[in-house]
Protein backbone atom coordinates (compact mmCIF):
# COMPACT_ATOMS: atom_id res chain seq x y z
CA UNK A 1 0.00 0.00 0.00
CA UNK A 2 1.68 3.35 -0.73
CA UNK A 3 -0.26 6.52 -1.58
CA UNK A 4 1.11 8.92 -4.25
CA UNK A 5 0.03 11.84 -2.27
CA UNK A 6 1.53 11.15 0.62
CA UNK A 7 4.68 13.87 0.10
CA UNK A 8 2.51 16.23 -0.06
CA UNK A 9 -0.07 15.56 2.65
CA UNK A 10 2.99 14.95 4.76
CA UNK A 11 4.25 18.16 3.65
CA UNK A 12 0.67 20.10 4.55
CA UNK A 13 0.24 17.82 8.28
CA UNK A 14 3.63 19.75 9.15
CA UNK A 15 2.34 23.26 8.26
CA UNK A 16 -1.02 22.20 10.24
CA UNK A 17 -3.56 21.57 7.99
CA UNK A 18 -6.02 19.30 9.39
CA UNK A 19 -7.85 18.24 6.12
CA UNK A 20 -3.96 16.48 5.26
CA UNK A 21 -4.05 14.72 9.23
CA UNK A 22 -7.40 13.54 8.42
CA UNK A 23 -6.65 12.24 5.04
CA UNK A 24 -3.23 10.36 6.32
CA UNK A 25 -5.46 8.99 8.96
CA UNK A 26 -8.25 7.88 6.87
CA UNK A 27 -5.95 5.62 4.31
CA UNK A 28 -3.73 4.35 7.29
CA UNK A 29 -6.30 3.66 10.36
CA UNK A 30 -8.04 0.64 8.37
CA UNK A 31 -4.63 -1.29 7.95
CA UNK A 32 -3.12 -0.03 11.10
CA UNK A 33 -5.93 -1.58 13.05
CA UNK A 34 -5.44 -4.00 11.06
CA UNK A 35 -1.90 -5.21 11.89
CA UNK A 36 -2.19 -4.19 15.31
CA UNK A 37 -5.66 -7.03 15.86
CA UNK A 38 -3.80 -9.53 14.20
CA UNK A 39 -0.82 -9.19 16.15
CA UNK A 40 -2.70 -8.88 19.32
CA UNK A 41 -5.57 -10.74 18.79
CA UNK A 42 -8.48 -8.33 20.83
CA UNK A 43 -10.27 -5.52 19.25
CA UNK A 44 -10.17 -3.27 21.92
CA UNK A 45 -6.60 -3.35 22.56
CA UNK A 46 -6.34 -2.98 18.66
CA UNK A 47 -8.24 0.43 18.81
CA UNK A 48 -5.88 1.53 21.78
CA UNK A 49 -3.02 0.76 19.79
CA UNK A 50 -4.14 1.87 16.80
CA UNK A 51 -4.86 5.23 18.37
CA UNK A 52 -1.67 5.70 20.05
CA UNK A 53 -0.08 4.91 16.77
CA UNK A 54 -1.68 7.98 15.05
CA UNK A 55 -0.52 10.51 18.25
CA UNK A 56 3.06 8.88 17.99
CA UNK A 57 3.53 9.56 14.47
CA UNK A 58 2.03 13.03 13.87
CA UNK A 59 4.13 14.11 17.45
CA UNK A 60 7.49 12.73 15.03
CA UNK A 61 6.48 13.62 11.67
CA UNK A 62 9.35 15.61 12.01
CA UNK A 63 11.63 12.59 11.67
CA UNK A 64 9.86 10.82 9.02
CA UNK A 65 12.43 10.37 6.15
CA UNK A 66 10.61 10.65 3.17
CA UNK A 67 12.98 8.25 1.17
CA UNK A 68 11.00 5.19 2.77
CA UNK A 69 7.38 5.06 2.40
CA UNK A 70 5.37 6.61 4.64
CA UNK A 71 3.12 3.01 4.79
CA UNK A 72 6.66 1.08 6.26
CA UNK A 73 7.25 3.60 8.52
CA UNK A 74 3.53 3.65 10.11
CA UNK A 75 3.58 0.52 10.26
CA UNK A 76 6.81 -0.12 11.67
CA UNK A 77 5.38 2.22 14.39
CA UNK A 78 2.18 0.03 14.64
CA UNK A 79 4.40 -3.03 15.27
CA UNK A 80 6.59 -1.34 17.36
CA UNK A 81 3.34 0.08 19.37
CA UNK A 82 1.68 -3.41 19.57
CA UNK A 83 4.92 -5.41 20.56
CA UNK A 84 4.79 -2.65 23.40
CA UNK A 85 0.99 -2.93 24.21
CA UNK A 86 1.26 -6.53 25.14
CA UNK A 87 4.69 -6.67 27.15
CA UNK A 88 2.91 -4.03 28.79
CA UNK A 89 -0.32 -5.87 29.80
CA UNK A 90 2.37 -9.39 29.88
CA UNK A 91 -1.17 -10.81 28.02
CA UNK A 92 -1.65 -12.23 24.82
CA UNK A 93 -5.19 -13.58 24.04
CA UNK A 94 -6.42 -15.44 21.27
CA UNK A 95 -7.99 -14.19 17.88
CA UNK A 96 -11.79 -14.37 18.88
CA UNK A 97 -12.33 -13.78 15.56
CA UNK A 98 -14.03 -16.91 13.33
CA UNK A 99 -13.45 -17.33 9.95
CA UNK A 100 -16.83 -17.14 8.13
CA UNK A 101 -17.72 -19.87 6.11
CA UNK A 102 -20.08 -20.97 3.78
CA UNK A 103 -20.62 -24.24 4.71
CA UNK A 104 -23.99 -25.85 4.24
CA UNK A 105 -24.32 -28.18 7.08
CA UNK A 106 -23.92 -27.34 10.91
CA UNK A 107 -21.36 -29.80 11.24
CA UNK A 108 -18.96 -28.17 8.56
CA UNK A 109 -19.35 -25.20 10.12
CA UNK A 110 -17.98 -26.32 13.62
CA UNK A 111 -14.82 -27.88 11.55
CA UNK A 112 -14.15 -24.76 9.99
CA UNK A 113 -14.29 -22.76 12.93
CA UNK A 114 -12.66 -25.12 15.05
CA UNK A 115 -9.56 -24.73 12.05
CA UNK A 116 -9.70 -21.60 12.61
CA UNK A 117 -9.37 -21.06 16.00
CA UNK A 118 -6.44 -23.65 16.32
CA UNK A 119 -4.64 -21.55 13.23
CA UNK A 120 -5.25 -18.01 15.95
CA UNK A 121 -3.74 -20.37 18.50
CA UNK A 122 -0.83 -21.54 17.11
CA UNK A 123 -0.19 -17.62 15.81
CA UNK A 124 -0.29 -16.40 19.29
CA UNK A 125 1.79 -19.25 20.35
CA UNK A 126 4.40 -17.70 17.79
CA UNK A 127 7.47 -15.96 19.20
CA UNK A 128 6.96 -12.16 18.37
CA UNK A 129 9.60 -12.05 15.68
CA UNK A 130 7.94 -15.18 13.88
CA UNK A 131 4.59 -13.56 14.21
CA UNK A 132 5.00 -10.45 13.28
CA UNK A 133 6.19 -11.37 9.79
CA UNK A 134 3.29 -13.87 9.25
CA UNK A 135 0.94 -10.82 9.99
CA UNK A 136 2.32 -8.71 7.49
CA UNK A 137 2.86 -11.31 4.84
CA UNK A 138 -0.59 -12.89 5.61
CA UNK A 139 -2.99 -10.70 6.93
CA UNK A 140 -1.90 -7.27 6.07
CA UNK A 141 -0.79 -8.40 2.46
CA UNK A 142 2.77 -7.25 2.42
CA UNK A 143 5.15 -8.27 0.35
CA UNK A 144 8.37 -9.66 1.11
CA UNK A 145 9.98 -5.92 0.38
CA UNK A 146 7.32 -4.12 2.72
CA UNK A 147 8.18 -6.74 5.60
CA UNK A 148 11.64 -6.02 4.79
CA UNK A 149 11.05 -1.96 4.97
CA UNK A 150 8.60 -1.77 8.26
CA UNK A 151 11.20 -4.43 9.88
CA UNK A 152 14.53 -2.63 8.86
CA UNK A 153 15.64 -6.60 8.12
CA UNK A 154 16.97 -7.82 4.99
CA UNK A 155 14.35 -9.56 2.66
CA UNK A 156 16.23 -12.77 2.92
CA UNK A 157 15.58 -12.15 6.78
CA UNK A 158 11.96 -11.74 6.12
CA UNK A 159 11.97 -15.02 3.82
CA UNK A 160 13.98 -17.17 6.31
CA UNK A 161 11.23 -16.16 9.45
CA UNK A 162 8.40 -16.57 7.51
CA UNK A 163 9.67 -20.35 6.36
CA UNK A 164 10.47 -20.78 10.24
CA UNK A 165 6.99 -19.64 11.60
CA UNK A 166 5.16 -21.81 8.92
CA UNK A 167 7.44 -24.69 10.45
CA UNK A 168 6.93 -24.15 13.95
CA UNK A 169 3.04 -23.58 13.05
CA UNK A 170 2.45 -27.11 11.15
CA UNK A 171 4.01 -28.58 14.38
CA UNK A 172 1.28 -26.54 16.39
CA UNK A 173 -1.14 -27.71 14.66
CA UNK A 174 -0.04 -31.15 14.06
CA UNK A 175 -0.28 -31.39 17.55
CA UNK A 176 -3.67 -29.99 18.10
CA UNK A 177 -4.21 -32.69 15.44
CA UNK A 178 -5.49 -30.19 12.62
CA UNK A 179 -2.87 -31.02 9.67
């Protein structure tokens, strides 16, 4: 995701205009909240962060570097900001959220939802580093060269966690018996 008006709303949020702010903030809040639910798995802790995240970067807009995106560097603050939120609160709660399925009889239902929930598990289960790249790559659609950019990791980095997390999550869920 990377907006070609971004210079120049940047350019206008530093002067003050609030039209600009509330621009930036309309494009970015959807995917911020985004990455920050997936990584944290509870809506309302999502909002908080997600909130903070928008305070944070218009306080240092100043030391935005507008040779990187301004979607890696948001987001690299929305990691950074989530990461935070749950050492913080030392909780880390599953994804209550179900994937919906169309499934025609009750009992495909329950086997889809019961997939899903033991994929949410075995994400939160995840050591930070692992699950932070599956969020981006997965959930928030970023490619390998985003991950790399929000990170500040080489792509090759990226590649090599992401292979690791799917590893360590096919054991997870081997174990819960769902391969």
């Amino acid at each position: 995701m990377s907006n070609s008006q971004d210079p120049k709303l940047i350019e206008r949020c530093k002067q003050g205009d609030r039209q600009a702010l509330e621009q930036l903030v309309e494009t970015y809040e959807r995917p911020v909240y985004n990455a920050a639910y997936r990584y944290m798995g509870n809506p309302d802790d999502a909002a908080d962060v997600t909130q903070a995240v928008f305070l944070k970067a218009f306080e240092h807009l100043d030391q935005y570097d507008p040779k990187f995106k301004f979607f890696s560097w948001i987001y690299r603050i929305a990691i950074n900001e989530s990461i935070n939120h749950v050492k913080r609160n030392r909780k880390q709660q599953p994804l209550d959220e179900h994937i919906v399925s169309n499934a025609d009889s009750p009992e495909e239902r329950v086997q889809s939802e019961n997939i899903s929930d033991g994929i949410q598990k075995a994400l939160m289960e995840l050591q930070e580093h692992y699950r932070v790249v599956v969020v981006l790559r997965h959930f928030s659609d970023c490619s390998y060269q985003q991950i790399s950019d929000i990170l500040h990791i080489p792509e090759k980095t990226v590649k090599s966690r992401l292979y690791s997390a799917r590893q360590l999550m096919k054991d997870i869920l081997s174990e819960q018996g769902l391969k």
